[in-house]
N, C-alpha and C. Protein backbone atom coordinates (compact mmCIF):
# COMPACT_ATOMS: atom_id res chain seq x y z
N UNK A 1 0.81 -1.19 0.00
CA UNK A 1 0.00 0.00 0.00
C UNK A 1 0.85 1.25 0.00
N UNK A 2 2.34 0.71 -0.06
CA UNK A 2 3.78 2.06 0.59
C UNK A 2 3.83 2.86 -1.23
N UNK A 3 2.84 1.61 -2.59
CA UNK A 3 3.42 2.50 -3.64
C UNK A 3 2.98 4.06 -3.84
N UNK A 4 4.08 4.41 -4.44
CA UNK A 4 3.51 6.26 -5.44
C UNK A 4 4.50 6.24 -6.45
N UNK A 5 3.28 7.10 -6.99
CA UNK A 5 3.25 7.49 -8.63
C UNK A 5 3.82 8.86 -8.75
N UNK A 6 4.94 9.49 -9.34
CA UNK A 6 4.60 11.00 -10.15
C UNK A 6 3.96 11.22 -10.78
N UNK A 7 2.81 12.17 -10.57
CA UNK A 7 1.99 12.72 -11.62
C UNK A 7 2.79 13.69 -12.24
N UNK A 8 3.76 14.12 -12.34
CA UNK A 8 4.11 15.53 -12.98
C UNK A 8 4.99 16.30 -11.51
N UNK A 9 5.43 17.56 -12.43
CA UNK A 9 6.38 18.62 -11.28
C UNK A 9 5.26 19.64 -10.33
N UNK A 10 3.80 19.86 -10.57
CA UNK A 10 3.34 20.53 -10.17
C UNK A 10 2.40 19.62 -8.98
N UNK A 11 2.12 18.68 -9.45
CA UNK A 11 1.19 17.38 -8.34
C UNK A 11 2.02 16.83 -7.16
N UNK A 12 1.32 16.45 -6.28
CA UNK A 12 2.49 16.00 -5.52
C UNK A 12 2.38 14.54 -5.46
N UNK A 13 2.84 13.34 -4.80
CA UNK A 13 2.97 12.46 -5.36
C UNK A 13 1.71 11.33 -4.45
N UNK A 14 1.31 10.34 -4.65
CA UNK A 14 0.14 9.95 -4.96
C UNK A 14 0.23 8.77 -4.71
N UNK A 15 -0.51 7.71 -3.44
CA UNK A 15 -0.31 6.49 -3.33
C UNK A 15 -1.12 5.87 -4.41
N UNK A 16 -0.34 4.51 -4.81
CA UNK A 16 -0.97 3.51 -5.86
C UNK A 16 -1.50 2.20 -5.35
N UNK A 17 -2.36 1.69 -4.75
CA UNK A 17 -2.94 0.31 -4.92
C UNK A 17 -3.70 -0.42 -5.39
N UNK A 18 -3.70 -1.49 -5.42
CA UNK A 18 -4.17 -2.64 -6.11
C UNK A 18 -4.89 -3.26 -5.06
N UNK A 19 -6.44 -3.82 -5.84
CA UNK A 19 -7.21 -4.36 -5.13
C UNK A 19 -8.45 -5.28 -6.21
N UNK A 20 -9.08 -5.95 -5.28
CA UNK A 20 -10.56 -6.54 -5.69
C UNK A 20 -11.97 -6.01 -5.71
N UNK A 21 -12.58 -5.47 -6.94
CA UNK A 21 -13.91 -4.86 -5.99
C UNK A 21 -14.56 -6.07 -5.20
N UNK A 22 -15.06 -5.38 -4.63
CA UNK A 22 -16.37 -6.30 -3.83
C UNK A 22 -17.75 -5.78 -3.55
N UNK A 23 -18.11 -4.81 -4.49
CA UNK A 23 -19.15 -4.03 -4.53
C UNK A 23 -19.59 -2.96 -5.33
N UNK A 24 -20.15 -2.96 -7.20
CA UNK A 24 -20.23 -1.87 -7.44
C UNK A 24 -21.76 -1.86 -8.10
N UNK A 25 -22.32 -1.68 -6.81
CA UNK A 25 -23.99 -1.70 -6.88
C UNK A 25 -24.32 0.53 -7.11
N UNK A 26 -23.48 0.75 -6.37
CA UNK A 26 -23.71 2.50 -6.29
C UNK A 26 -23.30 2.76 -7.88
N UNK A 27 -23.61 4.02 -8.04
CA UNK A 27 -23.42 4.62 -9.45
C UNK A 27 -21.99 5.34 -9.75
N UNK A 28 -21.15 4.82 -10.22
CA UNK A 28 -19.98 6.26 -9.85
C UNK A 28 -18.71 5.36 -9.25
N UNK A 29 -19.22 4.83 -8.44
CA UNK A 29 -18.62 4.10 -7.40
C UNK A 29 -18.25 2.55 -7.13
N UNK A 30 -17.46 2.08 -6.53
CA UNK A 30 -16.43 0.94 -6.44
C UNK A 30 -16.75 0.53 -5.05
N UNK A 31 -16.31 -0.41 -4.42
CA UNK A 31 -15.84 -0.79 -3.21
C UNK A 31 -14.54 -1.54 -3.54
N UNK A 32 -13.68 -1.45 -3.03
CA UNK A 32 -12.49 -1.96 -3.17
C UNK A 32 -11.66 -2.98 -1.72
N UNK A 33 -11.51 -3.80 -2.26
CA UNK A 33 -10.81 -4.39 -0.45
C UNK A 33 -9.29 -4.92 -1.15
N UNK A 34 -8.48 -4.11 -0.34
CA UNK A 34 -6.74 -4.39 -0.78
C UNK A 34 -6.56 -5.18 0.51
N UNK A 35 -5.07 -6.34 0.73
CA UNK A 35 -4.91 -6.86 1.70
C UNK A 35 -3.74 -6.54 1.58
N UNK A 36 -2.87 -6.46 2.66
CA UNK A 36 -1.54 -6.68 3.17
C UNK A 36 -0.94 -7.38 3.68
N UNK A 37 0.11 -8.50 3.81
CA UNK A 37 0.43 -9.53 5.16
C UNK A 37 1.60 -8.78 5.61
N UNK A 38 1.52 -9.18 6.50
CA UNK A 38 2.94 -8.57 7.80
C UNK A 38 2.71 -9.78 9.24
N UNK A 39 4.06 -9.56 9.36
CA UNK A 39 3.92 -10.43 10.39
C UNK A 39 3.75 -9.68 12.10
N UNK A 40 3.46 -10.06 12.80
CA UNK A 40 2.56 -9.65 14.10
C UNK A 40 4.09 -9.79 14.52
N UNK A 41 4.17 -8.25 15.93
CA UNK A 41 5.44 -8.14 16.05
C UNK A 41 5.73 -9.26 17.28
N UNK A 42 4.40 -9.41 18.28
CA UNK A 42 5.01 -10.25 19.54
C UNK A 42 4.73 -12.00 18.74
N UNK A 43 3.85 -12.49 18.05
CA UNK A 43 3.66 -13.60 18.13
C UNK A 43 4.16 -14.21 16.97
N UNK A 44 5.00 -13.07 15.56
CA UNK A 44 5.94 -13.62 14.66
C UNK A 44 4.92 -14.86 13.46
N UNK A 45 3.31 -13.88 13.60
CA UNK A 45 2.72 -14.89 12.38
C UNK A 45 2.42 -14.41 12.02
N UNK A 46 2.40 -14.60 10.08
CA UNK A 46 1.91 -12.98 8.97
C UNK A 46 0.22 -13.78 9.36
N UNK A 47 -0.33 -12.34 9.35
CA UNK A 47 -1.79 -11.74 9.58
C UNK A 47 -1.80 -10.97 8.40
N UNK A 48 -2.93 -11.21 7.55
CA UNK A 48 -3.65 -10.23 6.93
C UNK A 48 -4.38 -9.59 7.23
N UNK A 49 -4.40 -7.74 6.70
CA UNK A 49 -4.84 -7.06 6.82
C UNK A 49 -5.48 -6.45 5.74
N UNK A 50 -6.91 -6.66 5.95
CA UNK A 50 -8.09 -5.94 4.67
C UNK A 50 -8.71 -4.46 4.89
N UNK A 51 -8.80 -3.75 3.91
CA UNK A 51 -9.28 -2.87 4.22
C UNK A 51 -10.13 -2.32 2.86
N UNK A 52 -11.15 -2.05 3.42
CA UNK A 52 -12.38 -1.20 2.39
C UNK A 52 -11.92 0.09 1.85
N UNK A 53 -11.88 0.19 0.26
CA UNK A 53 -12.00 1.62 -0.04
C UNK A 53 -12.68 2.21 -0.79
N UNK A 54 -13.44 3.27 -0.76
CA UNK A 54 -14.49 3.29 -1.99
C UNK A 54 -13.73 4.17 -2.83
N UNK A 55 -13.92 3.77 -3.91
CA UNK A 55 -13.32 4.25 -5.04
C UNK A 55 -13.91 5.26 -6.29
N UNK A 56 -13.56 6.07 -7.26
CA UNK A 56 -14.71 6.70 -8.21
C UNK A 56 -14.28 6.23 -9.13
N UNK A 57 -15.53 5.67 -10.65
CA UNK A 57 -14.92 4.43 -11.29
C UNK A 57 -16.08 5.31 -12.10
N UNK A 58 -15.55 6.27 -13.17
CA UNK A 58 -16.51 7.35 -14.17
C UNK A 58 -16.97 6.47 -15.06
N UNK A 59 -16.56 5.69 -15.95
CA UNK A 59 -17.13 5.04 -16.68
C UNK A 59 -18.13 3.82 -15.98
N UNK A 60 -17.69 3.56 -15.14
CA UNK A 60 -18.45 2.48 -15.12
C UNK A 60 -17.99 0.59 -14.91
N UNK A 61 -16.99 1.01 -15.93
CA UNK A 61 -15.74 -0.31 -16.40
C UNK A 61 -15.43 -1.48 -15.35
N UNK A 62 -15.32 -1.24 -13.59
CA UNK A 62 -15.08 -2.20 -13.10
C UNK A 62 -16.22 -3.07 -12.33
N UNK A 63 -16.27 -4.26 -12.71
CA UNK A 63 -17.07 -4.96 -12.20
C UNK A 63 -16.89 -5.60 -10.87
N UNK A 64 -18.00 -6.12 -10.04
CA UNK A 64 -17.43 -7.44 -8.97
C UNK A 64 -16.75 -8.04 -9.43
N UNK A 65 -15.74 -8.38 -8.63
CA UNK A 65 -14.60 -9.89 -8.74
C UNK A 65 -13.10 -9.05 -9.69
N UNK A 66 -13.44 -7.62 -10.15
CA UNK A 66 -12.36 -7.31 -10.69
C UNK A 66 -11.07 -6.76 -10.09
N UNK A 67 -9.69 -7.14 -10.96
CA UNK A 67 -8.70 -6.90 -9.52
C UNK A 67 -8.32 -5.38 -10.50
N UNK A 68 -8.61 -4.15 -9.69
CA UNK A 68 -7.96 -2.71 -10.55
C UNK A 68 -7.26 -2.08 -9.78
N UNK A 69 -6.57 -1.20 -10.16
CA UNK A 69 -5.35 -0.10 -9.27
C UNK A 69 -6.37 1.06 -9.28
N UNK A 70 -5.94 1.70 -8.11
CA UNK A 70 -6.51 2.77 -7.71
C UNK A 70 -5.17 4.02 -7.05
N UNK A 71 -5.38 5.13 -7.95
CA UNK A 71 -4.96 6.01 -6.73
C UNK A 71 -5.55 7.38 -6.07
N UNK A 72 -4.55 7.73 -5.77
CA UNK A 72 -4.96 8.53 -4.24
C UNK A 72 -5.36 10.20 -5.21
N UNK A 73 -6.46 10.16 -4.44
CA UNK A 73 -7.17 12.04 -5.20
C UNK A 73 -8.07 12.53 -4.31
N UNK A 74 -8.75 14.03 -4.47
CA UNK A 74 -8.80 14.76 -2.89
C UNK A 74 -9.79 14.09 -3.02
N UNK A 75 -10.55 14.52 -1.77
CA UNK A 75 -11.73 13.74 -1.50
C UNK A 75 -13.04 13.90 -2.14
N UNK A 76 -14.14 13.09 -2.67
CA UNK A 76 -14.68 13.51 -3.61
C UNK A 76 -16.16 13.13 -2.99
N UNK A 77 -16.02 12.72 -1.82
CA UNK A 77 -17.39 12.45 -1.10
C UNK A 77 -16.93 12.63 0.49
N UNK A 78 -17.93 11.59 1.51
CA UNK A 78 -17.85 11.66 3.03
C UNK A 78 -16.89 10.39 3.07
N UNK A 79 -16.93 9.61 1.76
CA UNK A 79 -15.72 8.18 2.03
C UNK A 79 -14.46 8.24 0.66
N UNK A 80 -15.47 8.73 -0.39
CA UNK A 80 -14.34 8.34 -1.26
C UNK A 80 -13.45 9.38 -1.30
N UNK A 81 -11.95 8.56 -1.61
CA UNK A 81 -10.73 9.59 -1.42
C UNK A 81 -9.70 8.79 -2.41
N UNK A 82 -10.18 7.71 -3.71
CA UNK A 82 -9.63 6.88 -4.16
C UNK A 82 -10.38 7.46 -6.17
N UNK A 83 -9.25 6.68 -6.96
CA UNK A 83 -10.38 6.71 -8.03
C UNK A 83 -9.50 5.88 -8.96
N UNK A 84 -10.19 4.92 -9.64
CA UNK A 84 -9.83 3.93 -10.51
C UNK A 84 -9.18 4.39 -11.66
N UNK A 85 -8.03 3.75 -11.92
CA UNK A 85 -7.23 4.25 -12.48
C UNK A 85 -7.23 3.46 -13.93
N UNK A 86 -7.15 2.02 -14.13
CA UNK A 86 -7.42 1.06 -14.68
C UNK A 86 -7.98 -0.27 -14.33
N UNK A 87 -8.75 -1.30 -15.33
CA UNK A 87 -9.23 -2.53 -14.51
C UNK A 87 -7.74 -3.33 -15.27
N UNK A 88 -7.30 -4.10 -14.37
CA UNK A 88 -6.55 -5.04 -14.58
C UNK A 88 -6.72 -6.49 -14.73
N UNK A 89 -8.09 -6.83 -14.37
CA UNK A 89 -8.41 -7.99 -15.17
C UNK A 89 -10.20 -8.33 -14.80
C-alpha cells in the first residue's frame, strides 16, 4: 500500500494500490478491499490485513470480482478519497 506514482512537477505524489472490488452496486462508485500480510510483532505470524475503499470508477468499467489499481485524489465524497485508475483484469 507504501506505492507512489509521479503525476508531474506541479502534483504531488500519490499512493498507488491494487485491489478486488467487492461491490459496485452505487453509481460512480467501487468498493475496493486491498490486503496486506505482515507479520505480528510479539507472536511472529503474517496476519492479513483488509481494508475497504471506496473508489470513483466514471465510466463504469469495473465490475465485482475485478482486480484494478486505484490512486490517491482529494476527497470527492464523506468516504471516497480513491479513483480507478485502470481494470486489470
Amino acid at each position: 500500500m507504501a506505492n507512489v506514482e509521479q503525476q508531474g512537477d506541479d502534483r504531488a505524489r500519490r499512493k498507488v494500490v491494487e485491489g478486488v472490488v467487492i461491490s459496485d452496486r452505487m453509481e460512480k462508485t467501487v468498493v475496493v478491499q486491498t490486503e496486506r500480510k505482515l507479520r505480528h510483532p510479539l507472536y511472529k505470524r503474517v496476519v492479513r490485513q483488509r481494508v475497504k475503499l471506496y473508489a470513483h470508477d466514471e465510466q463504469g468499467v469495473a465490475k465485482e470480482g475485478s482486480r484494478v489499481r486505484l490512486v490517491e485524489t482529494r476527497p470527492l465524497s464523506k468516504n471516497k478519497r480513491w479513483r480507478v485508475v485502470e481494470v486489470l483484469s
